[in-house]
Each structure stands twice: as C-alpha cells, then as structure tokens.
N, C-alpha and C. Protein backbone atom coordinates (compact mmCIF):
# COMPACT_ATOMS: atom_id res chain seq x y z
N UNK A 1 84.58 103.07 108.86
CA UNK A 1 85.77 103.03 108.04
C UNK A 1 86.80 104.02 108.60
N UNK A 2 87.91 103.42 108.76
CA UNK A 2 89.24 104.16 109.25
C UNK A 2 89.96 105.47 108.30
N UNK A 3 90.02 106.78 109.14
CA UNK A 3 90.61 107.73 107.51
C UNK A 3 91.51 108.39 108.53
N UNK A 4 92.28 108.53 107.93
CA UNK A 4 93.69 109.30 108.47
C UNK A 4 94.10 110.96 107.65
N UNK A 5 94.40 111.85 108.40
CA UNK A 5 94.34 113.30 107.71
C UNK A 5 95.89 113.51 107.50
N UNK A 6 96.72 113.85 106.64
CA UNK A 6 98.01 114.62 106.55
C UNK A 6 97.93 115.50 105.76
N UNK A 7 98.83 116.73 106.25
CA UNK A 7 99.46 117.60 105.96
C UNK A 7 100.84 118.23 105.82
N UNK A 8 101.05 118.61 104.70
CA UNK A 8 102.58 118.52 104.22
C UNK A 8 102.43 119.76 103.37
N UNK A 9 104.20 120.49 103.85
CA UNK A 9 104.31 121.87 103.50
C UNK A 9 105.80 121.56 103.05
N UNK A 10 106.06 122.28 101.69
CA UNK A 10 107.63 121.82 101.62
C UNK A 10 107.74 123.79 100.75
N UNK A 11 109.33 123.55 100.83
CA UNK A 11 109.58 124.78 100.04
C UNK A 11 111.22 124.87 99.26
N UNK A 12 111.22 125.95 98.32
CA UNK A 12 112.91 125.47 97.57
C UNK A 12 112.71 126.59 97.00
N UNK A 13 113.81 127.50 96.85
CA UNK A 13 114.46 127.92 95.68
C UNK A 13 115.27 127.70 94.55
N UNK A 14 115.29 127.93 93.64
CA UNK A 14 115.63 127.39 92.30
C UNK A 14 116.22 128.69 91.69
N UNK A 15 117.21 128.64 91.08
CA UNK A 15 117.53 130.14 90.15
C UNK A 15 117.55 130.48 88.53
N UNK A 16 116.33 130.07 88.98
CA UNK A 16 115.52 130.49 87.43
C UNK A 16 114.09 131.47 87.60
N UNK A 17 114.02 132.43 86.44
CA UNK A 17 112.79 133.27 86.43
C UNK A 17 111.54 132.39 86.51
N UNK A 18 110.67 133.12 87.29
CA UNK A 18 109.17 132.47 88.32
C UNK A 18 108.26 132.03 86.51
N UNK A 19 108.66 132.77 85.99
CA UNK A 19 108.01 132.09 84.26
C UNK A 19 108.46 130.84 83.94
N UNK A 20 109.87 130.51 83.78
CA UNK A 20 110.42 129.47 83.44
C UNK A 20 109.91 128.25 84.48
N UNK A 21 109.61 128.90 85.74
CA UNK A 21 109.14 127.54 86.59
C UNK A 21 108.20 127.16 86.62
N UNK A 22 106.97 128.57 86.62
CA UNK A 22 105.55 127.89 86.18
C UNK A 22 105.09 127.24 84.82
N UNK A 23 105.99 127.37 83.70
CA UNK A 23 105.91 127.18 82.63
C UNK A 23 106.08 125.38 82.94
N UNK A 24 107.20 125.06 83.35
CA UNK A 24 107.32 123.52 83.86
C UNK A 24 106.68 123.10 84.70
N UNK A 25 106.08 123.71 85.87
CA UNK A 25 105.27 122.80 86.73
C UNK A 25 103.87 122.99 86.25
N UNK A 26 103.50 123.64 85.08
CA UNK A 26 102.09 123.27 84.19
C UNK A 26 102.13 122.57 83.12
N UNK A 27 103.19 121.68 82.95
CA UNK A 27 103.21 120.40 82.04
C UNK A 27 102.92 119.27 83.11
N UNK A 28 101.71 118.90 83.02
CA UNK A 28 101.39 117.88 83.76
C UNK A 28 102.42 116.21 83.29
N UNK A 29 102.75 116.17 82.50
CA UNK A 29 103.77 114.96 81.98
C UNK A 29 105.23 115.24 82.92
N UNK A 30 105.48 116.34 82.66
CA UNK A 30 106.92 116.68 83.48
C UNK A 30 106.83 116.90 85.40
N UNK A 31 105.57 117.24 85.70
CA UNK A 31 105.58 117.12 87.04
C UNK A 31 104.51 116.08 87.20
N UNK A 32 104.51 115.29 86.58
CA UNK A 32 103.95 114.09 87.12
C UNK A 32 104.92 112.97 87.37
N UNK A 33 106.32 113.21 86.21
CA UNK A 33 107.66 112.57 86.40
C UNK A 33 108.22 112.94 87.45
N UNK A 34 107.98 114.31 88.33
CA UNK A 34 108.03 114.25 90.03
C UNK A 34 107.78 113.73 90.74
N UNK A 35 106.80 113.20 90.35
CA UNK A 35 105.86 112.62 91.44
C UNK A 35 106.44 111.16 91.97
N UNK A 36 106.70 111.09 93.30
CA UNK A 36 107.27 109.96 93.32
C UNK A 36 105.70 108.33 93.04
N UNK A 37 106.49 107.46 92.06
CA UNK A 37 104.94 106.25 92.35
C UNK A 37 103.74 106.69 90.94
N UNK A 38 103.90 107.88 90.22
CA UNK A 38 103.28 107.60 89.19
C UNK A 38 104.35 107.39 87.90
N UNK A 39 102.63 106.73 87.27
CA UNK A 39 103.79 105.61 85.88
C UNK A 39 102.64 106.34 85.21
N UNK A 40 101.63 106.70 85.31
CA UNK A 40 100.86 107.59 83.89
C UNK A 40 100.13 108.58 84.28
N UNK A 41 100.18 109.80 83.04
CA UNK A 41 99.39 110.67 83.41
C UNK A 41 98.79 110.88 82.05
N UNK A 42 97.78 111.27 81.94
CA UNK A 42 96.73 111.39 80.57
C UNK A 42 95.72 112.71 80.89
N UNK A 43 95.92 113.91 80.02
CA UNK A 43 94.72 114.71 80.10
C UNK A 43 93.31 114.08 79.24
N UNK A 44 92.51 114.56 79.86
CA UNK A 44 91.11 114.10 79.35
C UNK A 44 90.58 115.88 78.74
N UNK A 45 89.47 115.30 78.00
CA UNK A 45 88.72 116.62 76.98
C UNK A 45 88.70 117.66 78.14
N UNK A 46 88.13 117.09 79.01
CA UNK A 46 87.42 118.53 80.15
C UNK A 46 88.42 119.17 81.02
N UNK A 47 89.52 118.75 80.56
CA UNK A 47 90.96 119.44 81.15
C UNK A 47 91.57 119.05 82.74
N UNK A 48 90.67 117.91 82.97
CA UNK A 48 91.12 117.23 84.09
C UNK A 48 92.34 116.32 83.68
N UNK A 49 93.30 115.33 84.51
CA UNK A 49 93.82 114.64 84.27
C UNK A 49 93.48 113.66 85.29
N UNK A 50 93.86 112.30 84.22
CA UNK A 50 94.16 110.66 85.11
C UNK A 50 95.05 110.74 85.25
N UNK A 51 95.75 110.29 86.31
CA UNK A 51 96.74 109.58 86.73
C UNK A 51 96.97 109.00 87.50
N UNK A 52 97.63 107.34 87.15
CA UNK A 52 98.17 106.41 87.78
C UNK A 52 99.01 106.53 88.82
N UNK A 53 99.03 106.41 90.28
CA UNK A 53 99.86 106.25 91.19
C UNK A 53 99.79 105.01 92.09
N UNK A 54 101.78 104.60 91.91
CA UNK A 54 101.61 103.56 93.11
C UNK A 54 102.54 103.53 94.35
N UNK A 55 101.73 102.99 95.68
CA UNK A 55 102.17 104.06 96.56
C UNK A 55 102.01 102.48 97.41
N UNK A 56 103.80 102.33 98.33
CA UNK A 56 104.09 101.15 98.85
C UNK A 56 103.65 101.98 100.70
N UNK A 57 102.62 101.21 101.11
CA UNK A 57 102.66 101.55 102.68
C UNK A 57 102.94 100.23 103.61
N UNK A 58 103.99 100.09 104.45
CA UNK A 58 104.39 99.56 104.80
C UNK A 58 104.88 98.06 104.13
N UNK A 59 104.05 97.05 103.69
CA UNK A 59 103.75 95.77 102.99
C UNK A 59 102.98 95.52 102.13
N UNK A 60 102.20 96.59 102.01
CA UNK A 60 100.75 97.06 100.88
C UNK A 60 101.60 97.63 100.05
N UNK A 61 101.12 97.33 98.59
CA UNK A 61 101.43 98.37 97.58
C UNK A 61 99.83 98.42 96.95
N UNK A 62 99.47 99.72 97.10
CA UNK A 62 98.17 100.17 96.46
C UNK A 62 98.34 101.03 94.89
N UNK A 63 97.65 100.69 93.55
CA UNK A 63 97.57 100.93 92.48
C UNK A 63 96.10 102.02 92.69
N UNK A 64 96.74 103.91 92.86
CA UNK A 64 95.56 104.93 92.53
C UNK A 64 95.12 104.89 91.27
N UNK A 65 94.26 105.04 91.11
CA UNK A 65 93.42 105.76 89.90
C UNK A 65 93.33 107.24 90.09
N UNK A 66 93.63 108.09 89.65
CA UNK A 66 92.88 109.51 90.64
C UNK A 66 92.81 110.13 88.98
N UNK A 67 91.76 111.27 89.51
CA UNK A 67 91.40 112.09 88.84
C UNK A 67 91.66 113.26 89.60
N UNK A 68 92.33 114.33 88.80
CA UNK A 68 93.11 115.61 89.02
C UNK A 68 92.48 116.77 88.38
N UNK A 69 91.94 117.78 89.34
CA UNK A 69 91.47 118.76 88.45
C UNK A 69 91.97 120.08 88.88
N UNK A 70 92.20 120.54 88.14
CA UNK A 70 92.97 122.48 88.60
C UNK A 70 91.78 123.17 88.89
N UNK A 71 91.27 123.56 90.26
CA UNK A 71 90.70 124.42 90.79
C UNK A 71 90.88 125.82 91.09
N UNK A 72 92.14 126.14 90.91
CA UNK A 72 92.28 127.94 90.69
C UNK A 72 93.63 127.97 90.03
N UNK A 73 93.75 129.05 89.17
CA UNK A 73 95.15 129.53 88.58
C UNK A 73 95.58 130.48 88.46
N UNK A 74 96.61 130.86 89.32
CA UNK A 74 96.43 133.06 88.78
C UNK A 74 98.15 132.58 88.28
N UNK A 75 98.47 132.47 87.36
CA UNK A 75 99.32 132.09 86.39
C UNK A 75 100.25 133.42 86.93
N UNK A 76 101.95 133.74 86.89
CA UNK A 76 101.89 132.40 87.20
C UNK A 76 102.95 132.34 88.55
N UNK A 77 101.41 132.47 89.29
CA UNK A 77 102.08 132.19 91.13
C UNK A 77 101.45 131.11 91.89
N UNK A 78 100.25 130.55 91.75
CA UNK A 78 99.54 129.70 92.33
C UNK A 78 98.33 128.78 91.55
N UNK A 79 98.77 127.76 91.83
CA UNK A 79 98.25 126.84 91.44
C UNK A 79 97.39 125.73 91.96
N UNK A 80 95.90 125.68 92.26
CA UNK A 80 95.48 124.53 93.51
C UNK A 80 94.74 123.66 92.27
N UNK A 81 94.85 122.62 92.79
CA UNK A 81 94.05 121.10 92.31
C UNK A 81 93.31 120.22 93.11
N UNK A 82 92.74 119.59 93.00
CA UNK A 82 91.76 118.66 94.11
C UNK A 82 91.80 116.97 92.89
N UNK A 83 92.61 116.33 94.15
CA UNK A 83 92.58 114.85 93.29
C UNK A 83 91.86 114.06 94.59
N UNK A 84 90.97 112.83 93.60
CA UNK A 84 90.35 112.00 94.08
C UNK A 84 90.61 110.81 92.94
N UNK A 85 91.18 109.61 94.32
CA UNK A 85 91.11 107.95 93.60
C UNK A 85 90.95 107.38 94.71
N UNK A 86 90.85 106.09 93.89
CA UNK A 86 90.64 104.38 94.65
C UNK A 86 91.53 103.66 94.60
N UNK A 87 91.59 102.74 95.57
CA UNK A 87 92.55 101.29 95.15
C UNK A 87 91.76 100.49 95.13
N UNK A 88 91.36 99.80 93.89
CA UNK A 88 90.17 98.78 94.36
C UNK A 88 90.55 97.30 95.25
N UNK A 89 91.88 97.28 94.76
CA UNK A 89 92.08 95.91 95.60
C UNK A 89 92.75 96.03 97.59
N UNK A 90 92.86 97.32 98.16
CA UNK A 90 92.57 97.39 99.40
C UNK A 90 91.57 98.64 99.44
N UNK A 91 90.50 98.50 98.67
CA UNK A 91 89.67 99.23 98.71
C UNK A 91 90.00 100.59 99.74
N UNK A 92 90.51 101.41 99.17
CA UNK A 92 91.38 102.22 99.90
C UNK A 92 90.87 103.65 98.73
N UNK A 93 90.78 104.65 99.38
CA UNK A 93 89.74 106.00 98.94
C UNK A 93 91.10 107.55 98.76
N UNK A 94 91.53 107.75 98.54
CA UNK A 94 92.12 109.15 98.65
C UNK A 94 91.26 110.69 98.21
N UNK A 95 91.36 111.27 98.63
CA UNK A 95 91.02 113.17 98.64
C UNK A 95 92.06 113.84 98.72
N UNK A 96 92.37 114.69 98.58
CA UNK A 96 93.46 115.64 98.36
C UNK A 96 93.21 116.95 97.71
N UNK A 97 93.85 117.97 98.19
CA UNK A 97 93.54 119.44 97.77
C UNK A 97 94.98 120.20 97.69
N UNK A 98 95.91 119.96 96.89
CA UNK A 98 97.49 120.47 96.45
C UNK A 98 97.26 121.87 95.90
N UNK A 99 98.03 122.53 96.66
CA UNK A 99 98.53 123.96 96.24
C UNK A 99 99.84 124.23 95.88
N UNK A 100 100.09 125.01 94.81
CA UNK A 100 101.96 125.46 94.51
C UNK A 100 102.11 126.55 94.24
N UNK A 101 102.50 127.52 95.00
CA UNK A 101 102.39 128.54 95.10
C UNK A 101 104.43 129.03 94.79
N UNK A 102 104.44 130.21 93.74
CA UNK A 102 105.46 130.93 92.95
C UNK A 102 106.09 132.34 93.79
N UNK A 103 107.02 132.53 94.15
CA UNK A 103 107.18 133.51 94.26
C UNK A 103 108.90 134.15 93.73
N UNK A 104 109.09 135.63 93.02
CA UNK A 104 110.34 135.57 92.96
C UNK A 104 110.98 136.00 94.57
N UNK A 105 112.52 135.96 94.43
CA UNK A 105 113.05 136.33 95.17
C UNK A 105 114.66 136.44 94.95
N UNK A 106 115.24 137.11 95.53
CA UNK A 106 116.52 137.34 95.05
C UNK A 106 117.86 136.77 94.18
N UNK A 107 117.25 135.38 94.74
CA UNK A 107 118.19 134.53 94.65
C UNK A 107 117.31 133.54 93.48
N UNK A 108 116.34 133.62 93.11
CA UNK A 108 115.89 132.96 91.81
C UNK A 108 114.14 132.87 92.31
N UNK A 109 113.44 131.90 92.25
CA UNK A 109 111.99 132.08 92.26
C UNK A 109 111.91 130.95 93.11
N UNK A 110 111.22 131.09 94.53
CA UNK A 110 111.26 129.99 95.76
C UNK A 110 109.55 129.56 94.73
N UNK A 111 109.77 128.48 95.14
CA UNK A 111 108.47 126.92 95.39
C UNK A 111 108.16 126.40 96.24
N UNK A 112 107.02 127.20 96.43
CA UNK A 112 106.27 126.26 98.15
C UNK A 112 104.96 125.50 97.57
N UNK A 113 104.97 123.79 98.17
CA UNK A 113 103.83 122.97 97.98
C UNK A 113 103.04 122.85 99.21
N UNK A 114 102.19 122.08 99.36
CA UNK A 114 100.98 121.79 100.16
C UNK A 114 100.16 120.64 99.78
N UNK A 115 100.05 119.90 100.41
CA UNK A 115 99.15 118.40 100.46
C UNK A 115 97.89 118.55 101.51
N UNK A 116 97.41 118.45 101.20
CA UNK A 116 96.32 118.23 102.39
C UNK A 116 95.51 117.17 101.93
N UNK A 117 95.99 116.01 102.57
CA UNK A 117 95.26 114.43 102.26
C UNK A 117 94.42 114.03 103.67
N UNK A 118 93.40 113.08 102.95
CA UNK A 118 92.86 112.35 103.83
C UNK A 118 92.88 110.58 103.05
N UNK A 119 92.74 109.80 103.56
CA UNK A 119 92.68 108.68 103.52
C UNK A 119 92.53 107.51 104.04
N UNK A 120 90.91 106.85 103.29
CA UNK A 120 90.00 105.94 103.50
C UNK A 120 90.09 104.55 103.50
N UNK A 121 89.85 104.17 104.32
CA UNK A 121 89.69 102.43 104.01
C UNK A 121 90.85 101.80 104.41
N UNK A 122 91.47 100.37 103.80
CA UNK A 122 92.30 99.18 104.67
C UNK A 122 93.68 100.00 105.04
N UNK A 123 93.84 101.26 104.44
CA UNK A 123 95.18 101.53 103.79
C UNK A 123 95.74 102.15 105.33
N UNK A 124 94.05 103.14 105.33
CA UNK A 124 94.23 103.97 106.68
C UNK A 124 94.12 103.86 107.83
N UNK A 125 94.43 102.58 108.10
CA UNK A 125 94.32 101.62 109.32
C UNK A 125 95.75 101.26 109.97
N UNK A 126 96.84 101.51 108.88
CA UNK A 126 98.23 101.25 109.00
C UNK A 126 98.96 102.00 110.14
N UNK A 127 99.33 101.04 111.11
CA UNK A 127 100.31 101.98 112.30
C UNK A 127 99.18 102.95 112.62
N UNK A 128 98.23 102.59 113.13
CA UNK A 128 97.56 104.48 113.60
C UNK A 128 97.81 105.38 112.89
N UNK A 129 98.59 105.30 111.10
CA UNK A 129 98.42 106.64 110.62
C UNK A 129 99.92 107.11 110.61
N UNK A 130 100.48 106.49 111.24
CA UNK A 130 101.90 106.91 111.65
C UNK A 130 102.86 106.49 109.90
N UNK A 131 102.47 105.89 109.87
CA UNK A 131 103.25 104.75 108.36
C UNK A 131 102.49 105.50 107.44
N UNK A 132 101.31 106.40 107.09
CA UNK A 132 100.98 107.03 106.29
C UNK A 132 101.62 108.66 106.45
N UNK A 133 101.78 109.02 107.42
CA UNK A 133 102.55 109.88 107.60
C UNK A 133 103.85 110.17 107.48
N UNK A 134 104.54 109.21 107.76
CA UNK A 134 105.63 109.63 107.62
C UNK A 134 106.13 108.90 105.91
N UNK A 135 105.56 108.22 105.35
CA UNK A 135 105.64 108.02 104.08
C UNK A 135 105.16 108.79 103.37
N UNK A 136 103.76 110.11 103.77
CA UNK A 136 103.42 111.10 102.62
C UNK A 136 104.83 112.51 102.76
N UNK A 137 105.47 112.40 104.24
CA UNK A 137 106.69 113.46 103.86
C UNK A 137 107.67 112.90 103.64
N UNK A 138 108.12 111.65 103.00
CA UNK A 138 109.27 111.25 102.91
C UNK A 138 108.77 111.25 100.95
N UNK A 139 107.44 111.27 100.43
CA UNK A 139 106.87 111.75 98.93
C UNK A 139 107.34 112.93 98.49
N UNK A 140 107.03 113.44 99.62
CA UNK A 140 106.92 115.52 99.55
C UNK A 140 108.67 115.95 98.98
N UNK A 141 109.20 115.03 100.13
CA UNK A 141 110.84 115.23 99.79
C UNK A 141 111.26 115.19 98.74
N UNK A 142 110.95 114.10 97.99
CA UNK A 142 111.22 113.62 97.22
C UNK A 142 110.71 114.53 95.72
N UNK A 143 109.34 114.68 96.01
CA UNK A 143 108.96 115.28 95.03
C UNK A 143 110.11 116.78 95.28
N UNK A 144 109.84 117.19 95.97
CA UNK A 144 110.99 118.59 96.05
C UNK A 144 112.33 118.42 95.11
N UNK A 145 112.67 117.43 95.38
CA UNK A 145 114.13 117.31 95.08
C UNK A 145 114.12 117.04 93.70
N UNK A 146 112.85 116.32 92.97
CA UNK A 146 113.14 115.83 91.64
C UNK A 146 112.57 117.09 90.81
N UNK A 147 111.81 117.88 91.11
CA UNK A 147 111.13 119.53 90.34
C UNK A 147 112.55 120.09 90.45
N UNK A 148 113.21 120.19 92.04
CA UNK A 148 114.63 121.15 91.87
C UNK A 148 115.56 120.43 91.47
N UNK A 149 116.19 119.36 90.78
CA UNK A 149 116.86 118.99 90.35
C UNK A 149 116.27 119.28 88.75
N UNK A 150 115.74 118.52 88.13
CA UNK A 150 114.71 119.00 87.03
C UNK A 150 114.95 120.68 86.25
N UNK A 151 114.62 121.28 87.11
CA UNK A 151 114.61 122.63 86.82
C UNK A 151 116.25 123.50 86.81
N UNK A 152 116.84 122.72 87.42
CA UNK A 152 118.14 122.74 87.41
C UNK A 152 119.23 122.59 86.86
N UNK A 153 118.95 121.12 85.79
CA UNK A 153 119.06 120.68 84.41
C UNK A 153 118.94 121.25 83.92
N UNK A 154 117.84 121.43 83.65
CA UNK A 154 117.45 122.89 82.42
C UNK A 154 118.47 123.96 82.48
N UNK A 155 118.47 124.48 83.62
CA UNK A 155 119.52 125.48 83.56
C UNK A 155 120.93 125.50 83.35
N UNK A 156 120.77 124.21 83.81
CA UNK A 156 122.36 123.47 83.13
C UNK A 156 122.86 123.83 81.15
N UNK A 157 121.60 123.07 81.10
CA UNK A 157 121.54 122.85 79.59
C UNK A 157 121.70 124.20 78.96
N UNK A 158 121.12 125.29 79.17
CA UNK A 158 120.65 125.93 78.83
C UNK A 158 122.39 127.02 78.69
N UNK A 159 123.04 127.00 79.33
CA UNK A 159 124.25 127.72 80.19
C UNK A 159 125.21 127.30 79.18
C-alpha cells in the first residue's frame, strides 16, 4: 500500500493577548470552522473529538472520519493532538500529529502550526505525492488566514 509523508509549518501574528487566542483556538467548534473541508465536529465523553472532513485531491473527493485527541497542553502556549481517519470509499487511511504553539510578542501574540501527516491507500498514490502536497499547504494557508481573520473580527467587534 502506497503512503505519502507531509509536513507543514505555518506562522502569524495577530494583536490580541496570547489568552484571548488560546481561549479561541480551544473551542474545537470555532477552529474546526478553520479548518478548510470540515462540515462537523462533535466532542465525545472521553474528551476526544469526531470530526468530519472533506478533502478534494485532484478528481477524488474523500469523506474523513477522524478521531482527534489532545495529547499535551501547557495552556496556554502549546497545544499537540494526534488525529486518525478513513475514507471508506477510496479506502484511504490518514495519521497526523498537529502542534500550535503560542507565543507573545510585541506586536500581539504570533501562532505557529505544524502538520505532520502521512497518508494511506488509493488517495496516496496521486501524482507521486506531489497533488497531496501541495494541496496539504495550500489547507495550511488557508487555515492561517481563516484563525487570523477570525481572531481579528473579534477584535474588530470588540473596539
């Protein structure tokens, strides 16, 4: 079975206090509305979350299932999770280990992410990997832009 590895590093400042930002990127409903391709997110009892993602690679559109779980938290500067789903209909596997790491800085509180994916089966066969790649940083972007726009609003509102 074919698996393809990416890695993706993005970063932003925002000018709002490092509280106000971790406070929003630990509402899993509001940064899951980042996320580019998910339509649901649901916490479960054991403090994991489902969520639905759908993710167009090249001519494929694959429907995730994943399960999301927060693996460390030192509140509130860093944040890692480890998600695992399927697509059952291109039987297609994802892993993933996301970090978001807080820091202040002069100019308001920078946001640096991290992806570290791998991915299994029909999906990861696409272009040598190339079409999964450059579609997981054209996600990353995206996700960047909709947390700093997002968080930005707020500050709008707020003003």
């Amino acid at each position: 079975m074919k698996t393809q590895t990416v890695f993706v590093e993005q970063a932003f400042v925002v000018d709002l206090p490092q509280s106000e930002v971790w406070t929003f990127l630990r509402n899993p409903q509001k940064l899951g509305a980042c996320i580019p391709g998910v339509t649901n997110v649901d916490a479960n009892a054991d403090g994991s979350f489902s969520v639905l993602v759908e993710i167009t690679l090249s001519l494929l559109t694959a429907r995730f299932e994943l399960l999301v779980k927060i693996l460390e938290e030192d509140l509130p500067s860093i944040m890692v999770a480890s998600l695992r789903g399927s697509d059952p209909k291109s039987r297609s596997v994802i892993l993933a280990r996301n970090s978001i790491g807080l820091r202040e800085t002069s100019s308001g509180t920078e946001v640096s992410f991290s992806i570290d994916a791998s991915l299994s089966g029909k999906l990861a066969a696409l272009s040598g990997g190339s079409v999964i790649k450059l579609t997981s940083r054209k996600m990353a972007r995206q996700f960047a832009e909709r947390v700093k726009q997002q968080l930005e609003e707020r500050t709008a509102h707020v003003q």
